[in-house]
Protein backbone atom coordinates (compact mmCIF):
# COMPACT_ATOMS: atom_id res chain seq x y z
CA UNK A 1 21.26 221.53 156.24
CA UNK A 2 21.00 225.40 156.97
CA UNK A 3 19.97 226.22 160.30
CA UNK A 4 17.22 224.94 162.24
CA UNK A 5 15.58 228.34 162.58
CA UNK A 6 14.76 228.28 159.04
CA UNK A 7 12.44 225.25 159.10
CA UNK A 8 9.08 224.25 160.50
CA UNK A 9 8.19 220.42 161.80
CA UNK A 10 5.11 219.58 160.05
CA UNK A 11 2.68 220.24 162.45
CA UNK A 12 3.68 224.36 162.34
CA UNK A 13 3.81 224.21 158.71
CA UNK A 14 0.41 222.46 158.26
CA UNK A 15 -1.21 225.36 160.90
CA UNK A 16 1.35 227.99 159.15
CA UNK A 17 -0.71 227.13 155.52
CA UNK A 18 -3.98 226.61 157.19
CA UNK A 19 -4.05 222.33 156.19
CA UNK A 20 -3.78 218.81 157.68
CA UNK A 21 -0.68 217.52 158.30
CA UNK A 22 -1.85 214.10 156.20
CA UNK A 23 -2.10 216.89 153.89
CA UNK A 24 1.53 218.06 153.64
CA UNK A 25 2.45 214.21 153.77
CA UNK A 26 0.49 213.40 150.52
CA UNK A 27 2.02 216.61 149.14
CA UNK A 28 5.87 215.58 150.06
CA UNK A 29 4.61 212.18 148.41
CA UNK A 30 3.77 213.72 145.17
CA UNK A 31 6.50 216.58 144.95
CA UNK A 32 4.90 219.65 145.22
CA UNK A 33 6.54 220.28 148.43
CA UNK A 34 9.98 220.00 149.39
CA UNK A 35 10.61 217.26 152.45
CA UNK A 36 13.41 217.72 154.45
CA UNK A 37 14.36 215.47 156.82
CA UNK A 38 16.18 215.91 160.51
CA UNK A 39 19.06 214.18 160.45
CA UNK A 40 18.72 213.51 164.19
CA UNK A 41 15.88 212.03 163.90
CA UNK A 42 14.22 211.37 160.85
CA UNK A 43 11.18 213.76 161.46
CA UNK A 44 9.75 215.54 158.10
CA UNK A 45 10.71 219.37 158.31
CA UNK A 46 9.48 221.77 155.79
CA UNK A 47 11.64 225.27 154.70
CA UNK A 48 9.83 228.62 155.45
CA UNK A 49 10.43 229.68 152.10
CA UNK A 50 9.15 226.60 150.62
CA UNK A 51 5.89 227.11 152.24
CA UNK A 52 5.77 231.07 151.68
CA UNK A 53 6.80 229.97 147.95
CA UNK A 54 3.79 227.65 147.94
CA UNK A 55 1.45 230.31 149.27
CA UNK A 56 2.12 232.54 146.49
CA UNK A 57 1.83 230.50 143.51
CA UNK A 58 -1.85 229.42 145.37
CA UNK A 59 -2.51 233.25 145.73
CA UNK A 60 -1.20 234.16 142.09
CA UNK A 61 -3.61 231.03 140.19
CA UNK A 62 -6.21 232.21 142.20
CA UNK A 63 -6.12 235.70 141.13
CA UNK A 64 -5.90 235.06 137.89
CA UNK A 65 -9.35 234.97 135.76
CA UNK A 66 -10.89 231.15 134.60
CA UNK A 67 -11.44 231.45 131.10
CA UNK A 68 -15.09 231.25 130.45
CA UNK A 69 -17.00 228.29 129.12
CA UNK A 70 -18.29 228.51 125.72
């Protein structure tokens, strides 16, 4: 495990992407997040750069145009 620094618990990370942390949980549970846990404890940690990853592949769909209905 890299250092600490470089991780949020999942509280910070659900207010760092603007979400409910049952919301990160059903995420971890279906893989499109990275779960790391503390091997201390057991408590669900989430990489910066996973989230910032996440934020830009939400931010890059939703700039990209829907195609029209026909």
């Amino acid at each position: 495990m890299s250092k600490l620094a470089d991780y949020l618990t999942i509280k910070d990370a659900a207010a760092y992407l603007g979400v409910a942390p049952n919301t990160l949980r059903n995420w971890g549970a279906r893989g499109k997040i990275t779960v790391h846990r503390n091997p201390m404890n057991g408590y669900r940690l989430f990489k910066i750069k996973d989230l910032d990853r996440l934020v830009n592949q939400v931010a890059k769909s939703a700039s990209q145009p829907k195609p029209r209905p026909k």
